[in-house]
C-alpha atoms as a PDB file:
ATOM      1  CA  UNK A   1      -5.549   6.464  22.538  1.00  0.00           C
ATOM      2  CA  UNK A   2      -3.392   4.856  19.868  1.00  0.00           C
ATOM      3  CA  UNK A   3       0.356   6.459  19.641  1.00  0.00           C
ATOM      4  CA  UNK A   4       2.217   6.414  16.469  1.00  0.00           C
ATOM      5  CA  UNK A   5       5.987   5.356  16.958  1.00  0.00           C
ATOM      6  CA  UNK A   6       7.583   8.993  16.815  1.00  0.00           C
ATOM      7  CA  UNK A   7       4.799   9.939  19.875  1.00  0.00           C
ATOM      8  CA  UNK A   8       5.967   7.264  22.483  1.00  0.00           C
ATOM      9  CA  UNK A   9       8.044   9.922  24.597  1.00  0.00           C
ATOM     10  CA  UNK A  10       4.557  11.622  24.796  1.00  0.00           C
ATOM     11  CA  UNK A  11       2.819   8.990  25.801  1.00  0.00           C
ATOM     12  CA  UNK A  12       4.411   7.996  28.476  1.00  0.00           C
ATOM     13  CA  UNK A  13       4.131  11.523  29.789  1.00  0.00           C
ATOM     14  CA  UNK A  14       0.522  11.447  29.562  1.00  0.00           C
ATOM     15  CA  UNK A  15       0.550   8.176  30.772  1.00  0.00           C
ATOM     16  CA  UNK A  16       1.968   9.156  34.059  1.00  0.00           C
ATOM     17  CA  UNK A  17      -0.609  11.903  34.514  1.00  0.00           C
ATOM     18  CA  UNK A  18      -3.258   9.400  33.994  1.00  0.00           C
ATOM     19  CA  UNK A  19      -2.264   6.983  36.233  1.00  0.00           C
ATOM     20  CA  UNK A  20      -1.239   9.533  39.006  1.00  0.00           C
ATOM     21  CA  UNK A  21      -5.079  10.933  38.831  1.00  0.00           C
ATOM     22  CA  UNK A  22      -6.214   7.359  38.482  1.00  0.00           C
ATOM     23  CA  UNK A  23      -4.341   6.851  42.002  1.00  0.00           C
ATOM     24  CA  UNK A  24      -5.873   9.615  43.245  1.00  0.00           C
ATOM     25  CA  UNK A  25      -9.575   8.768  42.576  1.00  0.00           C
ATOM     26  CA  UNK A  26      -9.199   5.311  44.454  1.00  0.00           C
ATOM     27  CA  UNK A  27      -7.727   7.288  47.640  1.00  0.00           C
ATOM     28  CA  UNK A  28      -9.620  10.400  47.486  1.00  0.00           C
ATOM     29  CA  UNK A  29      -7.180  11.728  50.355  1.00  0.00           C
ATOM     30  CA  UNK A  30      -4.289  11.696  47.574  1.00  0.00           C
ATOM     31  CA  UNK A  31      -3.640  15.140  45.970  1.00  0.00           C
ATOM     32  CA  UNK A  32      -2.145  14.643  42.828  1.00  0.00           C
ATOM     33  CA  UNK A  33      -3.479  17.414  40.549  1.00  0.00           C
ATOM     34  CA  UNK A  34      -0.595  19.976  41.007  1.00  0.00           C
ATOM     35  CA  UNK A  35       1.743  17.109  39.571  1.00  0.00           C
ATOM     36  CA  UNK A  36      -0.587  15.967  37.102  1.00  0.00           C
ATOM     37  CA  UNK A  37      -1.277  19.562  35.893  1.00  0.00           C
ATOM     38  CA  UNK A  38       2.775  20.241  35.666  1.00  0.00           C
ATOM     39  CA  UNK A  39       2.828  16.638  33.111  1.00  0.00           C
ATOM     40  CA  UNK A  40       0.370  18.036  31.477  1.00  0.00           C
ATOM     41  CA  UNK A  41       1.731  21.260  30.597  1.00  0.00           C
ATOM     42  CA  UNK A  42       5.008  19.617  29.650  1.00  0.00           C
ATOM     43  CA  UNK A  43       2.768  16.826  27.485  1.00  0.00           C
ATOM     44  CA  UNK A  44       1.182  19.988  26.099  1.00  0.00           C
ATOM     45  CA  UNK A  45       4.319  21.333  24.693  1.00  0.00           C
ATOM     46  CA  UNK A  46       5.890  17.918  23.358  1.00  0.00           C
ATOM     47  CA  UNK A  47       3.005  17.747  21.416  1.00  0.00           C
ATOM     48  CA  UNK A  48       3.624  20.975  20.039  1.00  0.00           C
ATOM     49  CA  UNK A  49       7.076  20.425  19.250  1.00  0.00           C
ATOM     50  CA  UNK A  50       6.498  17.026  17.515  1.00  0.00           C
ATOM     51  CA  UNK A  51       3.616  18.524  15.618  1.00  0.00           C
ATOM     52  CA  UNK A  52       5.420  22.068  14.535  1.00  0.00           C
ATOM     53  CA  UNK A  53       7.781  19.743  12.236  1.00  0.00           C
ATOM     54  CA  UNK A  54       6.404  16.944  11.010  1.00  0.00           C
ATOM     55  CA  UNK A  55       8.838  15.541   8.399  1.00  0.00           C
ATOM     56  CA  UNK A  56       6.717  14.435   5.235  1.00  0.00           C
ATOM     57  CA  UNK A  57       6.893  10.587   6.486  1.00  0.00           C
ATOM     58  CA  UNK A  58       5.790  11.717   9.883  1.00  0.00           C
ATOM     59  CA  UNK A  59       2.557  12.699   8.222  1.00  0.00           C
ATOM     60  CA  UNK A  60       2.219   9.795   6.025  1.00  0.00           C
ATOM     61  CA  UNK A  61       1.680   8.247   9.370  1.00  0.00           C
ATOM     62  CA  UNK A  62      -0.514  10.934  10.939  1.00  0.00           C
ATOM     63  CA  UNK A  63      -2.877  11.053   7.651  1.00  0.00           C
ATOM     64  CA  UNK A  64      -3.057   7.029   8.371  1.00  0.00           C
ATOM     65  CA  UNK A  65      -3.839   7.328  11.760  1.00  0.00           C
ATOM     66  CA  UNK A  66      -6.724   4.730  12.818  1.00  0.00           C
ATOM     67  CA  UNK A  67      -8.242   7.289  15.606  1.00  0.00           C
ATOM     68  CA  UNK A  68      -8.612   9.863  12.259  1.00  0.00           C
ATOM     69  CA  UNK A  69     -11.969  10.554  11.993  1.00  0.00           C
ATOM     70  CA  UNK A  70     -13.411   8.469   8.606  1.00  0.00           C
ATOM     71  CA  UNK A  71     -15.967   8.948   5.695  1.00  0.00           C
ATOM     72  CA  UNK A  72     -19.007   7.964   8.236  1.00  0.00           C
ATOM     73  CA  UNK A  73     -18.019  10.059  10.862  1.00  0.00           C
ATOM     74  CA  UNK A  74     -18.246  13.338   8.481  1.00  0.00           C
ATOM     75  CA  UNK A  75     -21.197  12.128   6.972  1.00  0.00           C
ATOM     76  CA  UNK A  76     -23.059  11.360  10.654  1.00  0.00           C
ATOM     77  CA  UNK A  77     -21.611  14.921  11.611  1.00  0.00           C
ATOM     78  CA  UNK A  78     -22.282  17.112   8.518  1.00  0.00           C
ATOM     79  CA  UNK A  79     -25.026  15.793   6.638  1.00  0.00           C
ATOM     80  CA  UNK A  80     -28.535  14.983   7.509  1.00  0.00           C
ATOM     81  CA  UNK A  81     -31.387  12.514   6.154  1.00  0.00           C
ATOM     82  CA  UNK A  82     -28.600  10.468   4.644  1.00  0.00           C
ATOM     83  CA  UNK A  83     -30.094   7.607   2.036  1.00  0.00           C
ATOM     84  CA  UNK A  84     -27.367   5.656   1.156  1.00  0.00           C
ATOM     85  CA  UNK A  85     -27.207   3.749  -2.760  1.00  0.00           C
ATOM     86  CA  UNK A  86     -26.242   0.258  -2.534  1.00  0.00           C
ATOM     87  CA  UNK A  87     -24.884  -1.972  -5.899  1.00  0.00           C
ATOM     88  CA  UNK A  88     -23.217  -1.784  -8.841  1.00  0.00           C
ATOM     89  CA  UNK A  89     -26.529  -2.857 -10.394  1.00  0.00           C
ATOM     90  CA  UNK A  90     -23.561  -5.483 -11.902  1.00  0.00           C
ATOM     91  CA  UNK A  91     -21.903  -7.460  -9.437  1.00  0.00           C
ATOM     92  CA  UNK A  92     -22.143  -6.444  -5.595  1.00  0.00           C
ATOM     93  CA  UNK A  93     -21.995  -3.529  -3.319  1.00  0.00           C
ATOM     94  CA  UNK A  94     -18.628  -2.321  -2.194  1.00  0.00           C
ATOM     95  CA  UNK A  95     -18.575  -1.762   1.382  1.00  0.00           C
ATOM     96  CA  UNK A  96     -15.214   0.160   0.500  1.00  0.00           C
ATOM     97  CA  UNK A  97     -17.375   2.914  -1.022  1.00  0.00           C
ATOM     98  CA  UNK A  98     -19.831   3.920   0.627  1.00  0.00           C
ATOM     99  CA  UNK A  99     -22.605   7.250  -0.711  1.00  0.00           C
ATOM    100  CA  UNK A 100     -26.270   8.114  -1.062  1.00  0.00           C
ATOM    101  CA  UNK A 101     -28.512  11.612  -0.920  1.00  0.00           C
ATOM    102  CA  UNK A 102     -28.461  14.108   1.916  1.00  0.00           C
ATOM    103  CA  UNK A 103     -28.926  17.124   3.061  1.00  0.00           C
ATOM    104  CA  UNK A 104     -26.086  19.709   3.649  1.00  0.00           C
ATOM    105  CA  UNK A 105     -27.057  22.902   5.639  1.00  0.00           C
ATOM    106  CA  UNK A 106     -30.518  22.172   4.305  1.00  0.00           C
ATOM    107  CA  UNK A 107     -29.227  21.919   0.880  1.00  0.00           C
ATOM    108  CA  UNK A 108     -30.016  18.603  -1.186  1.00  0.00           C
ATOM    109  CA  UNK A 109     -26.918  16.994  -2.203  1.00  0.00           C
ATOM    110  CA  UNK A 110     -25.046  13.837  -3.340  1.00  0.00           C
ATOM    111  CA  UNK A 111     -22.069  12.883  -0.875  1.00  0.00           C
ATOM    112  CA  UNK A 112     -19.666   9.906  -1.785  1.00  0.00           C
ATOM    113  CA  UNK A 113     -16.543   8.568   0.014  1.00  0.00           C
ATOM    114  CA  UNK A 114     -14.089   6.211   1.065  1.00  0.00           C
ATOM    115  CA  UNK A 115     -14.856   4.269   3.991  1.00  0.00           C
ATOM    116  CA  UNK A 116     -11.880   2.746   6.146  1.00  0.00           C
ATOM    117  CA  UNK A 117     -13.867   1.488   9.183  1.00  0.00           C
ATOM    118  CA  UNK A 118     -12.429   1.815  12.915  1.00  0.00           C
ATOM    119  CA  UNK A 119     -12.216  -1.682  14.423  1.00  0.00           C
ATOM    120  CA  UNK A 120     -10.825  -4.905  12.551  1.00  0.00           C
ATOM    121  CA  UNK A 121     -14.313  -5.954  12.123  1.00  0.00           C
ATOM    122  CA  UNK A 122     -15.197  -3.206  10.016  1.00  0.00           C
ATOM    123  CA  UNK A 123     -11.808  -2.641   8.643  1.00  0.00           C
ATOM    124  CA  UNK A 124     -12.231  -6.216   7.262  1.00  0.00           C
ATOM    125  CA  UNK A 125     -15.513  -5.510   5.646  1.00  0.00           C
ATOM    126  CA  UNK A 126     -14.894  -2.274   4.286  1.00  0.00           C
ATOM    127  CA  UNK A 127     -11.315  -3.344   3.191  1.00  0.00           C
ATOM    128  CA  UNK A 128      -9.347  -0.567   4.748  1.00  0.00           C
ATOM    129  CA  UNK A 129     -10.762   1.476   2.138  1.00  0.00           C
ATOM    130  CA  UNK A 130      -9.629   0.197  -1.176  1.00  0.00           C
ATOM    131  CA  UNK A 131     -12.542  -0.034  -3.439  1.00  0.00           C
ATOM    132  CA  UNK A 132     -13.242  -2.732  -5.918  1.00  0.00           C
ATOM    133  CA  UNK A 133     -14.292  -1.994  -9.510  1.00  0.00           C
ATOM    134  CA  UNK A 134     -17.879  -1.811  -8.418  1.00  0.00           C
ATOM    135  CA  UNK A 135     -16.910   0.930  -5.440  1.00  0.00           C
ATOM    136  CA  UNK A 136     -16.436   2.625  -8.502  1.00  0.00           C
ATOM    137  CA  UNK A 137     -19.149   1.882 -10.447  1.00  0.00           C
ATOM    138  CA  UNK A 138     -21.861   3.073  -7.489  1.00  0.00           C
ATOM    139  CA  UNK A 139     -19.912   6.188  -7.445  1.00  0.00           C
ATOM    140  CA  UNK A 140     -20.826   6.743 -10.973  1.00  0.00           C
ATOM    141  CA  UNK A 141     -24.321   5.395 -10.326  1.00  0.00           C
ATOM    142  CA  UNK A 142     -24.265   8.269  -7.969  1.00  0.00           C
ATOM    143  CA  UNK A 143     -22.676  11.065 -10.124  1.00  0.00           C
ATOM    144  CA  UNK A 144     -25.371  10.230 -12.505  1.00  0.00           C
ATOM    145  CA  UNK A 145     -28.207  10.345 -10.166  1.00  0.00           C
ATOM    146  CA  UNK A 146     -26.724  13.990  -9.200  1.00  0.00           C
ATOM    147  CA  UNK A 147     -26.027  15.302 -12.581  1.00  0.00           C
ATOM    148  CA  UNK A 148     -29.921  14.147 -13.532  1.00  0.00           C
ATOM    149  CA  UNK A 149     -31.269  16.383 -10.538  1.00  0.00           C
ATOM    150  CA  UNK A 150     -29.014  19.122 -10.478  1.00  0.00           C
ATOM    151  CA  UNK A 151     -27.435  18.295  -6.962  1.00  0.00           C
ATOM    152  CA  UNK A 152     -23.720  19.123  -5.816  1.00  0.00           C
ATOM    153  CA  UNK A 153     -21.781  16.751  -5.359  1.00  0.00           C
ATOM    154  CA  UNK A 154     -19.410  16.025  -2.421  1.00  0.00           C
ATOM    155  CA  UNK A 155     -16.434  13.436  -1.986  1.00  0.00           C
ATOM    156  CA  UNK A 156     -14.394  12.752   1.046  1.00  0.00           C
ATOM    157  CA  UNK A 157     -11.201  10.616  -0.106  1.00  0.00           C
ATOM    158  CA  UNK A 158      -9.333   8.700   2.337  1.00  0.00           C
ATOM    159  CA  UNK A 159      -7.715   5.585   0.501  1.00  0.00           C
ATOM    160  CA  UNK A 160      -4.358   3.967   0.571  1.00  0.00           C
ATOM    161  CA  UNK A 161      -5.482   3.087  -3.369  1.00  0.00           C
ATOM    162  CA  UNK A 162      -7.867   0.763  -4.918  1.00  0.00           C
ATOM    163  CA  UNK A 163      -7.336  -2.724  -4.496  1.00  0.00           C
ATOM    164  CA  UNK A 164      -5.250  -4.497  -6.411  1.00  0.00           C
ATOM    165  CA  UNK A 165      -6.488  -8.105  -5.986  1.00  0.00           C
ATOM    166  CA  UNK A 166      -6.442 -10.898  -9.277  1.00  0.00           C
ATOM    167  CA  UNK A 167     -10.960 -10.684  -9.059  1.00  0.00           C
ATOM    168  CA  UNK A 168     -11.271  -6.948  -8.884  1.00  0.00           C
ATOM    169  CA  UNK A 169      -8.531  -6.806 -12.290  1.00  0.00           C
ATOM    170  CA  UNK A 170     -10.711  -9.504 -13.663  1.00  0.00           C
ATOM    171  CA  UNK A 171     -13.702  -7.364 -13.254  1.00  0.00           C
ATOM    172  CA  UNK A 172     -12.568  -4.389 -14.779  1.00  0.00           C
ATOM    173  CA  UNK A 173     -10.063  -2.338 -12.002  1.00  0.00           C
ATOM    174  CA  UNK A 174      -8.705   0.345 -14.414  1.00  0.00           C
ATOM    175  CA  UNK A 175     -11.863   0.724 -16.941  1.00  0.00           C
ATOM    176  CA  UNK A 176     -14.162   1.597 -13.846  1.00  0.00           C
ATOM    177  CA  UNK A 177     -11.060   4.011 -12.229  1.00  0.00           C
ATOM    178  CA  UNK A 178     -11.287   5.773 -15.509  1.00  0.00           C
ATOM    179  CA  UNK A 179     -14.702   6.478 -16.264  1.00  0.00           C
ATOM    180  CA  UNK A 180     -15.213   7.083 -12.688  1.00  0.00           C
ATOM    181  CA  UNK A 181     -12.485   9.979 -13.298  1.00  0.00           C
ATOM    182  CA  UNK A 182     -14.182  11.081 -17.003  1.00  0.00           C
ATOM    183  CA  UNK A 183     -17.878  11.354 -15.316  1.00  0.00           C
ATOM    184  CA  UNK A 184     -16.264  13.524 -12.536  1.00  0.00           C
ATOM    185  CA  UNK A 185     -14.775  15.949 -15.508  1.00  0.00           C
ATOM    186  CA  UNK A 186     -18.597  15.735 -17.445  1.00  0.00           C
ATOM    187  CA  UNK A 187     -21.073  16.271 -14.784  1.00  0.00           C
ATOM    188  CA  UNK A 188     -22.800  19.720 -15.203  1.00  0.00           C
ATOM    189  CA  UNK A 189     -22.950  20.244 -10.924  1.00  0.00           C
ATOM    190  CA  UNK A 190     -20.386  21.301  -8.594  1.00  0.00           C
ATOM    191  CA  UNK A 191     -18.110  18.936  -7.432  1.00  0.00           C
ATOM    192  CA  UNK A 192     -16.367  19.208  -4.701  1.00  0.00           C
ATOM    193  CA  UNK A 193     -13.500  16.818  -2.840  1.00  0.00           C
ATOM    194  CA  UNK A 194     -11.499  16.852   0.465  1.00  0.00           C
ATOM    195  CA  UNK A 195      -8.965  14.696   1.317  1.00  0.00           C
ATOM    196  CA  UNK A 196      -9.162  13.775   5.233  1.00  0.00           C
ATOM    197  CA  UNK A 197      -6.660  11.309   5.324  1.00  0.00           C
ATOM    198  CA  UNK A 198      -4.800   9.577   2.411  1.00  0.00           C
ATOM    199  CA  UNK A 199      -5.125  10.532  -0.733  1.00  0.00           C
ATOM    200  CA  UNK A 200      -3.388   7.260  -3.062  1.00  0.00           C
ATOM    201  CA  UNK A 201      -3.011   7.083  -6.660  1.00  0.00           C
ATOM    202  CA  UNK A 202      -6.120   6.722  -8.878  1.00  0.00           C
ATOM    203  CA  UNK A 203      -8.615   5.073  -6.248  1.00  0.00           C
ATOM    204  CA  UNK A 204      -8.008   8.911  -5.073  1.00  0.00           C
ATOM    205  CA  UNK A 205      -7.985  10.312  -8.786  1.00  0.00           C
ATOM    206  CA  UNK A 206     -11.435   8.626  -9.150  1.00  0.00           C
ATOM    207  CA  UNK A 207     -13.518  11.057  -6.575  1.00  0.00           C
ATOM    208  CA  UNK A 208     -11.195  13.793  -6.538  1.00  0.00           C
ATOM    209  CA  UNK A 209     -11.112  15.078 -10.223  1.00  0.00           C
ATOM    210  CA  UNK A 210     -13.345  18.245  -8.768  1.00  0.00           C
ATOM    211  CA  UNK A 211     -13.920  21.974  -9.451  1.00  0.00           C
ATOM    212  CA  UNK A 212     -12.664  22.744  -5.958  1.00  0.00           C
ATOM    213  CA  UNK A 213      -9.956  20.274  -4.024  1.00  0.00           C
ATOM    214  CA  UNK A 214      -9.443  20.594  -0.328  1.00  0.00           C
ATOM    215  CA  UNK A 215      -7.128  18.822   2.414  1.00  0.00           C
ATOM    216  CA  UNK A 216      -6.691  18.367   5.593  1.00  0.00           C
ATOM    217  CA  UNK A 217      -3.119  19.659   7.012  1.00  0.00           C
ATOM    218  CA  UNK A 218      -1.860  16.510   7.641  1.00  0.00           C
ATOM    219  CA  UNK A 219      -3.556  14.337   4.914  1.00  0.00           C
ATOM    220  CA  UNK A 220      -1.649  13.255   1.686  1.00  0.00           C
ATOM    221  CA  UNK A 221      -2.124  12.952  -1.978  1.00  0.00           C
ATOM    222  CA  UNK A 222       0.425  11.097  -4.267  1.00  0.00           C
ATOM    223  CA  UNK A 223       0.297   8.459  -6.963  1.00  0.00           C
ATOM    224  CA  UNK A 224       1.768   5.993  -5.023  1.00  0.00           C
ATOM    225  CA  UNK A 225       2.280   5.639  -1.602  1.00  0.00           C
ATOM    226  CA  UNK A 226       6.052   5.803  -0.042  1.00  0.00           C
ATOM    227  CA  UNK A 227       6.413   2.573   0.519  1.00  0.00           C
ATOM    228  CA  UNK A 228       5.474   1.540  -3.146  1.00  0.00           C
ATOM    229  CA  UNK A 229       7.796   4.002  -4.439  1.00  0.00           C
ATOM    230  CA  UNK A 230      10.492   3.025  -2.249  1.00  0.00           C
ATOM    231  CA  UNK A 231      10.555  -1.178  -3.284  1.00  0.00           C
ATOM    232  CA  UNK A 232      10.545   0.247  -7.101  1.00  0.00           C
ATOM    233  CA  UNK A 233      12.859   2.939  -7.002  1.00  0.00           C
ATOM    234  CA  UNK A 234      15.665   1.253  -4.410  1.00  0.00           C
ATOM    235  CA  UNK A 235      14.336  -2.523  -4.246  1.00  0.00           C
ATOM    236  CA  UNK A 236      13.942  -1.591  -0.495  1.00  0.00           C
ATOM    237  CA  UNK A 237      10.505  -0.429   1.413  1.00  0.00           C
ATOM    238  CA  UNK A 238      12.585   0.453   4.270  1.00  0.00           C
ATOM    239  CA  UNK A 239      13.246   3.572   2.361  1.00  0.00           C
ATOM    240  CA  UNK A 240       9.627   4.858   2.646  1.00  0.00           C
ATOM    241  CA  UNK A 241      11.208   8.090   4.635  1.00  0.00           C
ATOM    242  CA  UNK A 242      13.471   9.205   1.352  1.00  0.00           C
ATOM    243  CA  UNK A 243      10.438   8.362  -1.216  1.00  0.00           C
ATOM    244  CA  UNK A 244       8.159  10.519   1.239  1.00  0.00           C
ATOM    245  CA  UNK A 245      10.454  13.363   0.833  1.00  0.00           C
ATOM    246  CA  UNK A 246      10.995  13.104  -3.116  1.00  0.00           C
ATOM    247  CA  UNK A 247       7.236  12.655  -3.590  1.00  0.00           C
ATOM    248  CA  UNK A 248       6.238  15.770  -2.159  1.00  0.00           C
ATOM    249  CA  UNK A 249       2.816  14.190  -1.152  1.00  0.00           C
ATOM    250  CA  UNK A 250       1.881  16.512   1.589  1.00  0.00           C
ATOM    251  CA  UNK A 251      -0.994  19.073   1.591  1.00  0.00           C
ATOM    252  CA  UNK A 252       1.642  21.959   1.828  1.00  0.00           C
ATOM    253  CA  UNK A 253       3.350  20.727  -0.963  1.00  0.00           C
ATOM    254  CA  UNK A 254       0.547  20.338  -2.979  1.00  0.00           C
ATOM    255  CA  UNK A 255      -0.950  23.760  -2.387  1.00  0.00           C
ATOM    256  CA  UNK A 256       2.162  25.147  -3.581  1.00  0.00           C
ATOM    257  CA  UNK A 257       2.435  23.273  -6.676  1.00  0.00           C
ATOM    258  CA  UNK A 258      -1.335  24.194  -7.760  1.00  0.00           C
ATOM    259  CA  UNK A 259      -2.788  20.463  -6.700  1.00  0.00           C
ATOM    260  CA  UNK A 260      -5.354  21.781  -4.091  1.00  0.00           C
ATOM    261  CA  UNK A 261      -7.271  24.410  -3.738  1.00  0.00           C
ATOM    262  CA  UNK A 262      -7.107  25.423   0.143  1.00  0.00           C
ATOM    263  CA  UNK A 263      -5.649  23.573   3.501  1.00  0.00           C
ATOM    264  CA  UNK A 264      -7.910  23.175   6.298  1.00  0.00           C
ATOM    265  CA  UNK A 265      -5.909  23.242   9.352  1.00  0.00           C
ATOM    266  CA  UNK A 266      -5.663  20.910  12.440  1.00  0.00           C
ATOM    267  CA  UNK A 267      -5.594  21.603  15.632  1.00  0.00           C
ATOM    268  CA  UNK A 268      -2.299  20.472  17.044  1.00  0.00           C
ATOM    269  CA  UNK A 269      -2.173  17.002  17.584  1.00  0.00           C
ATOM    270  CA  UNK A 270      -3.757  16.358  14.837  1.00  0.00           C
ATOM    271  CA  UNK A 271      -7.701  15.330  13.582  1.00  0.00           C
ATOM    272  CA  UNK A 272      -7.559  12.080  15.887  1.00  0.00           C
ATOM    273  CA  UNK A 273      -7.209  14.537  18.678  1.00  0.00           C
ATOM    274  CA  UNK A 274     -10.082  16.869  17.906  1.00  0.00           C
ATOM    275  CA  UNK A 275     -12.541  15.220  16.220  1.00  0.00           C
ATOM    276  CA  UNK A 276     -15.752  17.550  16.250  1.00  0.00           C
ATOM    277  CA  UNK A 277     -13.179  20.706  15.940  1.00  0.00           C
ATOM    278  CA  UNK A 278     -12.016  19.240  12.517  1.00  0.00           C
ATOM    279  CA  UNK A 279     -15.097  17.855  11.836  1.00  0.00           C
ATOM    280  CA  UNK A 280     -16.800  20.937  11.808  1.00  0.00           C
ATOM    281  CA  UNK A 281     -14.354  22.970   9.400  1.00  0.00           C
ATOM    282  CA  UNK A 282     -14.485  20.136   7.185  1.00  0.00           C
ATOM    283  CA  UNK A 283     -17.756  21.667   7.254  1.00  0.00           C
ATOM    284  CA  UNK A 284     -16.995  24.937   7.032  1.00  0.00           C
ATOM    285  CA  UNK A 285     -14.870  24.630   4.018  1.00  0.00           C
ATOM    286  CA  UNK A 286     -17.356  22.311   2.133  1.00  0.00           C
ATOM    287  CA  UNK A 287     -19.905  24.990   2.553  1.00  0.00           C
ATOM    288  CA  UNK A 288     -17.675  27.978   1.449  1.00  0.00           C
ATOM    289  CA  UNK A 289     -16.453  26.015  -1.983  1.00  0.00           C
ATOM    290  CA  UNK A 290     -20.579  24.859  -3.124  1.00  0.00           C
ATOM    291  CA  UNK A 291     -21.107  28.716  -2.515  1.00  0.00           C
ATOM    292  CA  UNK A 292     -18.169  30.113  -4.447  1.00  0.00           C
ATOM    293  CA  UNK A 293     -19.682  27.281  -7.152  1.00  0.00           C
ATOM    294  CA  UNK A 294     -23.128  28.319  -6.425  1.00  0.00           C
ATOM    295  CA  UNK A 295     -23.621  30.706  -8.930  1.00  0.00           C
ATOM    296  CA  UNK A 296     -22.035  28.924 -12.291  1.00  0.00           C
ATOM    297  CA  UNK A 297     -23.785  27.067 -15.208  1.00  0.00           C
ATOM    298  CA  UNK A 298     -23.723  23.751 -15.888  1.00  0.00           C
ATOM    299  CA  UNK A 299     -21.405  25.073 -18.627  1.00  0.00           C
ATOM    300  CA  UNK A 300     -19.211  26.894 -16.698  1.00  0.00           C
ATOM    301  CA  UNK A 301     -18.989  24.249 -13.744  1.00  0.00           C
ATOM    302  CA  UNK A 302     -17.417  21.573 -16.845  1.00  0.00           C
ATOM    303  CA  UNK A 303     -15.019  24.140 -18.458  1.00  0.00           C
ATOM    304  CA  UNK A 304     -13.829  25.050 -14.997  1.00  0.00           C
ATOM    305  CA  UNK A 305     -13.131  21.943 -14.086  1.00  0.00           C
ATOM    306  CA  UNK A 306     -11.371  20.643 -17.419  1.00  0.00           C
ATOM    307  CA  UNK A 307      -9.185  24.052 -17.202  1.00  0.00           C
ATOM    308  CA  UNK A 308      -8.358  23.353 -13.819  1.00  0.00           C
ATOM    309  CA  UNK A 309      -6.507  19.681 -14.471  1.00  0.00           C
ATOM    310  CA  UNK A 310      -5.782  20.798 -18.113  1.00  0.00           C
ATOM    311  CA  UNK A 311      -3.364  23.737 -16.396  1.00  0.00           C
ATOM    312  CA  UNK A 312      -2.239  21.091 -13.153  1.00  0.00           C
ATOM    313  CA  UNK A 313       1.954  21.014 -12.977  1.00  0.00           C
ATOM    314  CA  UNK A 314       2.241  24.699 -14.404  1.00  0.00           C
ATOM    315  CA  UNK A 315       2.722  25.932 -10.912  1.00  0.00           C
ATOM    316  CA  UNK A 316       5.350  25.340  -8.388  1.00  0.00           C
ATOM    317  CA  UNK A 317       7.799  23.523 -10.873  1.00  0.00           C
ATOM    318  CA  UNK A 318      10.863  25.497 -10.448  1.00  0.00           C
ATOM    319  CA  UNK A 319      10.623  24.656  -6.892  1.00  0.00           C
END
């Protein structure tokens, strides 16, 4: 298991149960499990102590976590006869973005995402999950495709923010972020978005403009991430922890200023933890928005939407 920096006191408590039963299988006359047990339990309530207050930075790092379950996992969990779209139909396929038909709970549907891969191999080749124009432009391939044969839509966000480099500007960075962001406000289908890990400026935007917006406890959503914030506001990205606190990017805070709809909690420990526990309310909550969705026009499903992010800051200010 991979330990973030504030979770090194636990590890080596876990460690030590580890190795004592690992001791204890090469001498099977050791008896070790009464120890082992008593690390556990006091492993058991670190955990919950370090996970009962996270400060906001704490879960910048948690919603970054490489062990978090990703855009394939859900989508080799949730969804079934997956086809996945490939291409821009312009330039190249964006291994960033990855999307295609399914079904989900039997029910037909478009699902799009963010793709991070979970080794450097495949963090390499899907670039950690910043998309390129043409990410972008499949997405709306995809949108399109959905909005033609009246399928729901799904998006599962998990970006640090779409990449920045001097060939994906050249190709058209900000047009395809925005009319990936306008076909999300025009299609006549539900749309619905969860967050399961970071949530960054309009690379996020761009798949999460949706009728219903859910996140994961310990995922964020902000415009720009801390440390961005921190080297423009105080010259100094060493001040990630302050900008994390003033951005209010966390999926508490943004439930309580009117950004998202509903938090889907984690178990403690987080997602990387339990993966097929969080997995599966992912799930649950995906199914509960199409149905509360389920029975509006195409109309209705547009003007929703538009009076949803036409009414976004009017809550939660005068905190």
């Amino acid at each position: 298991m991979n330990y973030l920096e504030f979770e090194k006191p636990l590890a080596e408590i876990e460690g030590k149960a580890e190795e004592l039963r690992a001791m204890a299988r090469a001498n099977e006359e050791m008896d070790v499990e009464a120890e082992a047990s008593a690390l556990d339990a006091k492993a058991d309530a670190m955990l919950a102590e370090l996970y009962g207050g996270l400060t906001r930075w704490r879960k910048c790092q948690v919603a970054r976590h490489p062990d978090r379950p990703h855009c394939k996992d859900y989508i080799d969990a949730l969804f079934t006869e997956y086809t996945p779209l490939a291409g821009d139909r312009n330039f190249a396929d964006d291994h960033a973005v990855m999307g295609g038909m399914a079904r989900f709970n039997d029910r037909p549907v478009v699902v799009i995402g963010h793709e991070k891969g979970n080794d450097t191999t495949s963090r390499i080749e899907r670039n950690f999950g910043m998309a390129r124009p043409e990410g972008y432009r499949k997405a709306i391939r995809l949108m399109d495709l959905a909005d033609r044969f009246n399928l729901p839509v799904v998006t599962l966000v998990d970006t640090p923010g779409a990449y920045p480099g001097k060939g994906a500007e050249e190709r058209g960075q900000s047009e395809a972020i925005a009319r990936s962001t306008q076909k999300c406000l025009t299609i006549g289908v539900p749309l619905v978005s969860v967050i399961v890990g970071e949530g960054g400026s309009g690379g996020a935007v761009a798949f999460a403009t949706a009728n219903r917006l859910a996140m994961l406890e310990h995922s964020i959503y902000s415009v720009i991430s801390p440390e961005g914030c921190a080297s423009i506001l105080w010259k100094d990205a060493e001040k990630m922890r302050e900008a994390a606190e003033a951005l209010r990017l966390t999926a508490q805070d943004l439930l309580e200023l009117g950004v998202t709809d509903l938090v889907i909690p984690e178990p403690v420990g987080g997602a990387h933890r339990h993966r097929e526990t969080v997995m599966a309310s992912v799930g649950e909550s995906i199914h509960a928005m199409l149905e509360e969705l389920g029975q509006m026009d195409r109309a209705a499903l547009v003007a929703d939407r538009r009076k949803k992010y036409l009414e976004l800051g009017s809550t939660g200010l005068a905190a």
